[in-house]
Protein backbone atom coordinates (compact mmCIF):
# COMPACT_ATOMS: atom_id res chain seq x y z
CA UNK A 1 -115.19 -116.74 -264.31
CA UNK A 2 -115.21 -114.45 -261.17
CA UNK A 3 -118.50 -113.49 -259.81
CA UNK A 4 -118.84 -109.08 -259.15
CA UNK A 5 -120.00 -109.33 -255.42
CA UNK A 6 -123.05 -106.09 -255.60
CA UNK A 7 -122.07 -102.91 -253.84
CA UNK A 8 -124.19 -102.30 -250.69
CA UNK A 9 -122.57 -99.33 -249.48
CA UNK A 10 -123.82 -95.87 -249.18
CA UNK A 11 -121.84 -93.40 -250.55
CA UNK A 12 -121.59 -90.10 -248.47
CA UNK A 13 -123.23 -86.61 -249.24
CA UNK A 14 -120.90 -83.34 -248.87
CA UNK A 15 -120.77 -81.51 -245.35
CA UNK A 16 -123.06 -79.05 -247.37
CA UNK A 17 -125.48 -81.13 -248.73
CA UNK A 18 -129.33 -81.33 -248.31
CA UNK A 19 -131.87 -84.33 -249.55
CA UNK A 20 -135.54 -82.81 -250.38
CA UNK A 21 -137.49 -85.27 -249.87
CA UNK A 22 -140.83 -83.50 -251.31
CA UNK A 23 -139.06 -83.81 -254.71
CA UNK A 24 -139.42 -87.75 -255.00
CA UNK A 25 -143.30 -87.29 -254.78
CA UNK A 26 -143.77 -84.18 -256.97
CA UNK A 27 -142.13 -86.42 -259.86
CA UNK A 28 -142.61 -89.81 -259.49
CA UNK A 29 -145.40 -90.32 -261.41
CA UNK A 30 -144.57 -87.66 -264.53
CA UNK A 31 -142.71 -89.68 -267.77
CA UNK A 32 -139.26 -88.39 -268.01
CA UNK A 33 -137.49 -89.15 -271.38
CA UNK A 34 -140.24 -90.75 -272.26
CA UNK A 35 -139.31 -90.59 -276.17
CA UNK A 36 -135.95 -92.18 -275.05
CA UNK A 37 -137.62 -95.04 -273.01
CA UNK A 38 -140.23 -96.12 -276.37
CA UNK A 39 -137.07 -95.77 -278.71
CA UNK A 40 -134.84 -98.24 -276.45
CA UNK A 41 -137.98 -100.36 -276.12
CA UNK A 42 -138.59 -100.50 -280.03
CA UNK A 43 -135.17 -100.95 -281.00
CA UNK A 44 -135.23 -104.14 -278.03
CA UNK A 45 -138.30 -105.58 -279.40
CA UNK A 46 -136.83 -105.22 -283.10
CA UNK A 47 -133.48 -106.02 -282.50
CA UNK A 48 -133.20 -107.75 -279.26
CA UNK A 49 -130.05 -107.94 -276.66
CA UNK A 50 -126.75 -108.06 -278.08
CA UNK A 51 -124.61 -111.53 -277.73
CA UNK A 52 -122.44 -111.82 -275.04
């Protein structure tokens, strides 16, 4: 079996394109899809990882 070598390149914003950087601390720290995360999490602790 081939090993996937782990993509370390950046892809490239549009000419256009602006990063806000005050964004990434006004949400860091609220729960997004929260009700998503516990239902993965129950179904992995009932369930567990599918076979390979």
């Amino acid at each position: 079996m081939k090993t996937k070598k782990a993509k370390t390149e950046k892809k490239e914003l549009p000419k256009d394109f602006k990063v806000n950087s005050s964004l990434a601390d006004k949400y860091a720290d609220q729960p997004l899809f929260k009700d998503k995360v516990d239902r993965a999490n129950y179904i992995l602790k009932t369930i567990g990882l599918p076979k390979v």
